[in-house]
Protein backbone atom coordinates (compact mmCIF):
# COMPACT_ATOMS: atom_id res chain seq x y z
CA UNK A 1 0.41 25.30 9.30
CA UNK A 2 1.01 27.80 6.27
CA UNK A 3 3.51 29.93 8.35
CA UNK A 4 5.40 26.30 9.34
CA UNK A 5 5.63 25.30 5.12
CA UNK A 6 6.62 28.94 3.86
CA UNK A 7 9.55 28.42 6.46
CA UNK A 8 10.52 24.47 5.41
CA UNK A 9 10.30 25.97 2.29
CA UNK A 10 12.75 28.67 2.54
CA UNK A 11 15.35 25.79 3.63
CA UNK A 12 17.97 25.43 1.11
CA UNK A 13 19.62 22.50 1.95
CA UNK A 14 17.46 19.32 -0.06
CA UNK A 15 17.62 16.48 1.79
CA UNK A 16 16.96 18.46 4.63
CA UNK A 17 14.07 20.75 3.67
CA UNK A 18 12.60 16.83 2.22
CA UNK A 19 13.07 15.54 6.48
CA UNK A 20 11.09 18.27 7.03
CA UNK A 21 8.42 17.87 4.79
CA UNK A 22 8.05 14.36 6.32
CA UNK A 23 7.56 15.47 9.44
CA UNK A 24 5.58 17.85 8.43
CA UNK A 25 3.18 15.70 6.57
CA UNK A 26 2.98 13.53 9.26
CA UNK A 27 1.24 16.18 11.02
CA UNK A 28 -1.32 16.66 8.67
CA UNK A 29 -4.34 14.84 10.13
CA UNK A 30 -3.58 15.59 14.16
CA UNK A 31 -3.30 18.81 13.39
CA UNK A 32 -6.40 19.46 11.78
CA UNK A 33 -10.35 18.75 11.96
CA UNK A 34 -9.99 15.39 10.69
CA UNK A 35 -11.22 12.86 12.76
CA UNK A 36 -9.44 10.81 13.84
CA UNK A 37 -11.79 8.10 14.19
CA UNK A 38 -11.80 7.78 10.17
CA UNK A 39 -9.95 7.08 7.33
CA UNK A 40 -11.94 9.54 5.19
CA UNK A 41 -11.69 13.42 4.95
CA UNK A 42 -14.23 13.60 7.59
CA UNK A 43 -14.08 16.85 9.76
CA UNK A 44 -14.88 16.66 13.85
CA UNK A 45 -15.42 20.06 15.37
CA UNK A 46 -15.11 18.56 18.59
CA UNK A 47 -11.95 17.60 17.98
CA UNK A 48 -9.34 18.66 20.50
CA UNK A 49 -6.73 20.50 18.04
CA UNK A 50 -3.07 20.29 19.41
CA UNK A 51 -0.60 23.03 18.89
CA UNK A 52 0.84 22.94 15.45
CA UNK A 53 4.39 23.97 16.36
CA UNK A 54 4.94 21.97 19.39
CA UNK A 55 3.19 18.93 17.62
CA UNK A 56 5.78 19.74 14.19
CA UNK A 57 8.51 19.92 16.94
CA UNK A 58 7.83 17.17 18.82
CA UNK A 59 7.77 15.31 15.61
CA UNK A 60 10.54 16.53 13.89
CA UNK A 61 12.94 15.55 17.54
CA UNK A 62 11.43 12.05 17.06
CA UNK A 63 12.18 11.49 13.50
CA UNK A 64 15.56 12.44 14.45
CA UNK A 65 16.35 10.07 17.24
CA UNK A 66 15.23 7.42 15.02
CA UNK A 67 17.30 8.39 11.82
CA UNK A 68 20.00 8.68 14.30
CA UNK A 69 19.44 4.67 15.74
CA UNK A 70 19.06 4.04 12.12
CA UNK A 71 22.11 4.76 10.92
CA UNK A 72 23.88 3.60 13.82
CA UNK A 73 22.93 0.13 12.53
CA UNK A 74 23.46 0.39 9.07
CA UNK A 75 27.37 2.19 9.72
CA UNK A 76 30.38 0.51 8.24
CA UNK A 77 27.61 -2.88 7.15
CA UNK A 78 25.32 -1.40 4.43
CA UNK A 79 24.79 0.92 1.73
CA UNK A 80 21.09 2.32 0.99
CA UNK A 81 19.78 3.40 -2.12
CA UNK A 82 15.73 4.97 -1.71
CA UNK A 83 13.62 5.01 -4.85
CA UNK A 84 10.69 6.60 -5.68
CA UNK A 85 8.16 5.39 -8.44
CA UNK A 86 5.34 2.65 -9.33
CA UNK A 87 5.91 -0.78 -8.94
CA UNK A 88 4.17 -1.28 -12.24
CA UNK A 89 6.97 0.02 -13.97
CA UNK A 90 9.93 -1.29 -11.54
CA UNK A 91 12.36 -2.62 -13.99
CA UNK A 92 12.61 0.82 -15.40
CA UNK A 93 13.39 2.11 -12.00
CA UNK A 94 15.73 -0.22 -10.89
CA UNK A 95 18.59 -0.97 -13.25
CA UNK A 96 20.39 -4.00 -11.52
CA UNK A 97 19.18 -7.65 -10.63
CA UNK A 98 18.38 -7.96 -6.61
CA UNK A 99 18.38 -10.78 -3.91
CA UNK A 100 15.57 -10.11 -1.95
CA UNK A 101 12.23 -8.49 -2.79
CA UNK A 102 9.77 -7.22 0.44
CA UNK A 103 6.63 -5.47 0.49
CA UNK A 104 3.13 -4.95 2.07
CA UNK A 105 1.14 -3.60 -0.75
CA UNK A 106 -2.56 -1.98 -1.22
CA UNK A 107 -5.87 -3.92 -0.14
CA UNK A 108 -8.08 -4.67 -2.94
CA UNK A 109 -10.62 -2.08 -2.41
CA UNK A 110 -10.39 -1.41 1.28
CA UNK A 111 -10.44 2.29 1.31
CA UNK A 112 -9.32 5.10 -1.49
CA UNK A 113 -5.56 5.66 -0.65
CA UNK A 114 -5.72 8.77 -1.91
CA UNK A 115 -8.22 9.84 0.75
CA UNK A 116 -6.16 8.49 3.57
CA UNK A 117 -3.28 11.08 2.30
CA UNK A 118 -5.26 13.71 1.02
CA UNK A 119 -4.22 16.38 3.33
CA UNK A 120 -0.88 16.20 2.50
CA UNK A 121 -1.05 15.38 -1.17
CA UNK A 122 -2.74 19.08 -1.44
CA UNK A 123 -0.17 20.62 0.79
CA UNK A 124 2.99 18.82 -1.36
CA UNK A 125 1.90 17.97 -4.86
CA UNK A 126 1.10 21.30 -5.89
CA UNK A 127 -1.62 19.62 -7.64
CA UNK A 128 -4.48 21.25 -9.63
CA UNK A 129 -6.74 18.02 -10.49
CA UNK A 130 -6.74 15.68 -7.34
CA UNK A 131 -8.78 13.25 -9.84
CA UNK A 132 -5.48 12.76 -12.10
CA UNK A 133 -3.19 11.75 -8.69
CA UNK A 134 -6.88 9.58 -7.66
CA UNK A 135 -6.75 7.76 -10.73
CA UNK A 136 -2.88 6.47 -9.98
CA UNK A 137 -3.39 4.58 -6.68
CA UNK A 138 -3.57 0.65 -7.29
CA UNK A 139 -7.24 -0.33 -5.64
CA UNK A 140 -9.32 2.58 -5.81
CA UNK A 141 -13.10 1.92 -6.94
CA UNK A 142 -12.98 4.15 -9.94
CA UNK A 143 -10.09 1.43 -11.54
CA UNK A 144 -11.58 -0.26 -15.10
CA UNK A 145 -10.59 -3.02 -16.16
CA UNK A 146 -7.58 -3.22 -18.59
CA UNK A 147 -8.30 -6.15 -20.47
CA UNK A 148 -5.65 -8.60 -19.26
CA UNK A 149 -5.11 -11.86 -18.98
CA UNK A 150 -5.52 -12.67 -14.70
CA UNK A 151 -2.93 -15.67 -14.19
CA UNK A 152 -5.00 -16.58 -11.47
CA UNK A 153 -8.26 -19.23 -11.92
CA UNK A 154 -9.23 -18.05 -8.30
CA UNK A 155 -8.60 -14.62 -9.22
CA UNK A 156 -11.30 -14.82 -11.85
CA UNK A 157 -13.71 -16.79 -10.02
CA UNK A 158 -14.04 -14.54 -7.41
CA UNK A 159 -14.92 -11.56 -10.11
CA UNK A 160 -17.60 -13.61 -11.58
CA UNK A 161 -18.84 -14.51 -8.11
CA UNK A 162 -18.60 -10.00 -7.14
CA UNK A 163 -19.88 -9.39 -10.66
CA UNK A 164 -23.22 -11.34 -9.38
CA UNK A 165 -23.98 -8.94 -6.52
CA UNK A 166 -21.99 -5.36 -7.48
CA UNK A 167 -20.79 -4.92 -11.07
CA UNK A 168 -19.03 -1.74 -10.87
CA UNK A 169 -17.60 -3.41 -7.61
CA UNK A 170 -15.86 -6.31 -9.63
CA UNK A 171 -14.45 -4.46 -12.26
CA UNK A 172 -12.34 -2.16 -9.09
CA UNK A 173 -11.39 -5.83 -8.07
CA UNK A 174 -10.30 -7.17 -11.45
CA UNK A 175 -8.42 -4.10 -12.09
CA UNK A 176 -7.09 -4.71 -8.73
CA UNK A 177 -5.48 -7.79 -9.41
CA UNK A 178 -4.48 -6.80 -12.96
CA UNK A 179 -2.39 -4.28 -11.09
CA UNK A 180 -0.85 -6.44 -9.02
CA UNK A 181 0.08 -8.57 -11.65
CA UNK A 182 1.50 -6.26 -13.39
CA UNK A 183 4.14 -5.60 -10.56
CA UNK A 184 4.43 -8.80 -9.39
CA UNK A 185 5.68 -9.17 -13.25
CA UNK A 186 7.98 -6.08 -12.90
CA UNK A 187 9.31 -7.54 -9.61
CA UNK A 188 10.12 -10.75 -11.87
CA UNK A 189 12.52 -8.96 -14.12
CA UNK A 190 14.37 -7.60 -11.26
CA UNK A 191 14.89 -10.57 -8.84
CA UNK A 192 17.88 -13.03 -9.77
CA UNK A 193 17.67 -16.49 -9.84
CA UNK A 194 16.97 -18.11 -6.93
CA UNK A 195 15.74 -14.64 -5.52
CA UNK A 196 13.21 -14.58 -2.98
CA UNK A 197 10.14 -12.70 -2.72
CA UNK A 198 8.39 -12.17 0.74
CA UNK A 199 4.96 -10.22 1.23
CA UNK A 200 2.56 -9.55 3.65
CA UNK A 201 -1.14 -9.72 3.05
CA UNK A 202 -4.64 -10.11 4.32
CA UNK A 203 -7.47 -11.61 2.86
CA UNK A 204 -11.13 -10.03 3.46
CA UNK A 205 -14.62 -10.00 2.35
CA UNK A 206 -16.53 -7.68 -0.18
CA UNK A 207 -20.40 -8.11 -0.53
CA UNK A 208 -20.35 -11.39 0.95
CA UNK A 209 -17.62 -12.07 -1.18
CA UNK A 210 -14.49 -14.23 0.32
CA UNK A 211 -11.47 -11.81 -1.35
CA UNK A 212 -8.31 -14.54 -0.59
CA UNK A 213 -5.71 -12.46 -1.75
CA UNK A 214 -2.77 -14.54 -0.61
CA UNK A 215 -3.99 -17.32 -2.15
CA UNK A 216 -4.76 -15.10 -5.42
CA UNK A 217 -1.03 -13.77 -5.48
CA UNK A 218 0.48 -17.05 -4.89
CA UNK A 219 -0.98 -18.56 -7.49
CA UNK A 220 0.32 -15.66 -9.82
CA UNK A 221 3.88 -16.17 -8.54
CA UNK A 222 3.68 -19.71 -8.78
CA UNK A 223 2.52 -19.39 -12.98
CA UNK A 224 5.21 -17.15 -13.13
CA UNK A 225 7.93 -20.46 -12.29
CA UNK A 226 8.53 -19.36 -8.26
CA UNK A 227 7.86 -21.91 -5.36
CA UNK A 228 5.85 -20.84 -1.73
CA UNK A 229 8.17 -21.84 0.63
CA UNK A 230 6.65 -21.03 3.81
CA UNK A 231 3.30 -19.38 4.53
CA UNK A 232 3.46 -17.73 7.98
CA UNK A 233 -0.39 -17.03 9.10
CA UNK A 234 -0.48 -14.18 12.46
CA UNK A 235 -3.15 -12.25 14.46
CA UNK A 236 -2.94 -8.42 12.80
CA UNK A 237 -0.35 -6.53 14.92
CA UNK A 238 -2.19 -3.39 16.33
CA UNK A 239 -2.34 -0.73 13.70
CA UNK A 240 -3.93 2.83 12.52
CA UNK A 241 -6.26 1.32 10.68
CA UNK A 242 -10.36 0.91 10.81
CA UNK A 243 -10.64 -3.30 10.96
CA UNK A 244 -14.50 -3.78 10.93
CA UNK A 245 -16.70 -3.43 7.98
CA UNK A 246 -20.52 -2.84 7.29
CA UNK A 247 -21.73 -5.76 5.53
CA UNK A 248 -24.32 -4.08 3.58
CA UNK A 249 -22.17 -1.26 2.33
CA UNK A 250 -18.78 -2.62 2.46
CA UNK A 251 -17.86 0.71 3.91
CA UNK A 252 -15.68 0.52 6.72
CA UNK A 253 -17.09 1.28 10.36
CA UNK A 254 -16.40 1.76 14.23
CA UNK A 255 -18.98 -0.23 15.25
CA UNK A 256 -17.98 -3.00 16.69
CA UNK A 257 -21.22 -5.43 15.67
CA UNK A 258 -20.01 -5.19 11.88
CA UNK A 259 -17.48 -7.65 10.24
CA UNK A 260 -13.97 -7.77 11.13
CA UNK A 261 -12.30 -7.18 8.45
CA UNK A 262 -8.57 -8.55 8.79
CA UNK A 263 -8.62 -10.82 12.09
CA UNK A 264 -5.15 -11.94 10.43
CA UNK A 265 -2.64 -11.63 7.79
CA UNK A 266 -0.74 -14.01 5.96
CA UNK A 267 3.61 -13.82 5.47
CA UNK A 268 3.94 -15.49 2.16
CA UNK A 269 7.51 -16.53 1.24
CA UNK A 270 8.53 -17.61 -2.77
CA UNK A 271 11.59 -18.96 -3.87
CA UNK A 272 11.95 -17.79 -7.32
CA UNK A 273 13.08 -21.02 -9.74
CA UNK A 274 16.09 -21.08 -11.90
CA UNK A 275 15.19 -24.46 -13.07
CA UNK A 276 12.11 -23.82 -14.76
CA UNK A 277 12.55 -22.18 -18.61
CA UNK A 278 11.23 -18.73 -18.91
CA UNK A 279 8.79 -20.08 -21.75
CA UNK A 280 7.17 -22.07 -19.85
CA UNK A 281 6.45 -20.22 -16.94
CA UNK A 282 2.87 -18.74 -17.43
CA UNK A 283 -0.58 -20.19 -17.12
């Protein structure tokens, strides 16, 4: 794997060192002793190690037929701009108003992001305090509360009703939603009027605890003056993902007599309104 970076590396053409480096992250976990049975850095000896530079190859040929299809669709119809940042500071990111805002964003709680891309946060970041990049993914359990106002009566119930059974627990979760506010905010100075928002989310379970995030973030988009339009509700499409959780622990789990954890997810759709004055839209 070293000998395969020191040579994307060496590339001096950008963009095309930065292909590389996707394919090469996306590596990262078959081509080590993570297993790949779980979402944490958790090594399996047994673990039947493919080839790194077939597997890099392999992947590199496949990201390339698919950039290739990719453009042939957007040729002579669209022009593409790719960002990078935090969608709790989006207005400073994006400088013009947009039609359409889409997005599938973090679980409350579900699993540490930063553990699921670990491996190739070390090999890219050049980081030398993981904590520091930890501490910047929305949802992870060592969040604390900021102090803000949840636009959400559900939002705050279901703290009070987590607080009950796991303290440290509810105050991840409130700073959870506090996130999300926050950038569902920042999406709000960005969208025109009449702008729609669409995103995809599940709703789970923590402690016991019923976590309805779609209804949570609807009601936040609704204080904030924008109308649900259309709530599509579908079985979870197969994905890389762990989707059963131990009870007890909350952790997630391969067993299959533990809780499923996202049996669906919900499409939410909101209209945002023109009509309604911008000091009166909060709760």
């Amino acid at each position: 794997m070293r000998w395969i970076f020191t040579l994307i590396m060496d590339v001096k053409d950008e963009e095309f060192r930065d292909f590389l480096l996707v394919a090469f992250s996306n590596i990262q976990k078959d081509c080590s002793w993570w297993s790949m049975k779980s979402v944490k850095p958790c090594r399996d000896f047994g673990k039947d190690v493919p080839n790194a530079i077939q597997t890099f190859v392999k992947q590199v040929k496949r990201m390339i037929e698919k950039n290739n299809q990719l453009w042939e669709n957007l040729k002579n119809s669209t022009w593409v701009e790719v960002f990078k940042g935090d969608t709790r500071s989006l207005s400073s990111i994006v400088d013009d108003f947009v039609d359409l805002i889409l997005f599938s964003h973090p679980y409350v709680t579900s699993y540490e992001y930063f553990d699921v891309h670990k491996l190739s946060i070390i090999w890219l970041e050049h980081v030398e305090d993981l904590r520091t990049i930890k501490r910047r993914f929305i949802g992870n359990m060592s969040d604390k509360s900021k102090g803000i106002k949840i636009k959400s009566s559900l939002a705050v119930e279901i703290v009070k009703e987590l607080a009950e059974k796991d303290r440290r627990l509810s105050k991840a979760v409130e700073a959870y939603f506090e996130d999300m506010q926050i950038s569902f905010e920042e999406m709000d100075k960005v969208l025109k009027d009449n702008g729609v928002v669409v995103m995809v989310i599940g709703n789970t379970k923590l402690k016991g605890v019923e976590i309805k995030n779609a209804e949570v973030f609807a009601e936040m988009f609704t204080c904030m003056g924008y109308v649900v339009e259309k709530v599509i509700k579908r079985p979870i499409p197969s994905k890389n993902l762990p989707t059963v959780r131990d009870p007890k622990t909350g952790k997630f789990t391969s067993s299959n007599s533990h809780v499923k954890v996202y049996p669906h997810e919900f499409i939410l759709i909101l209209r945002h309104s023109c009509h309604l004055p911008v000091h009166k839209r909060s709760c």
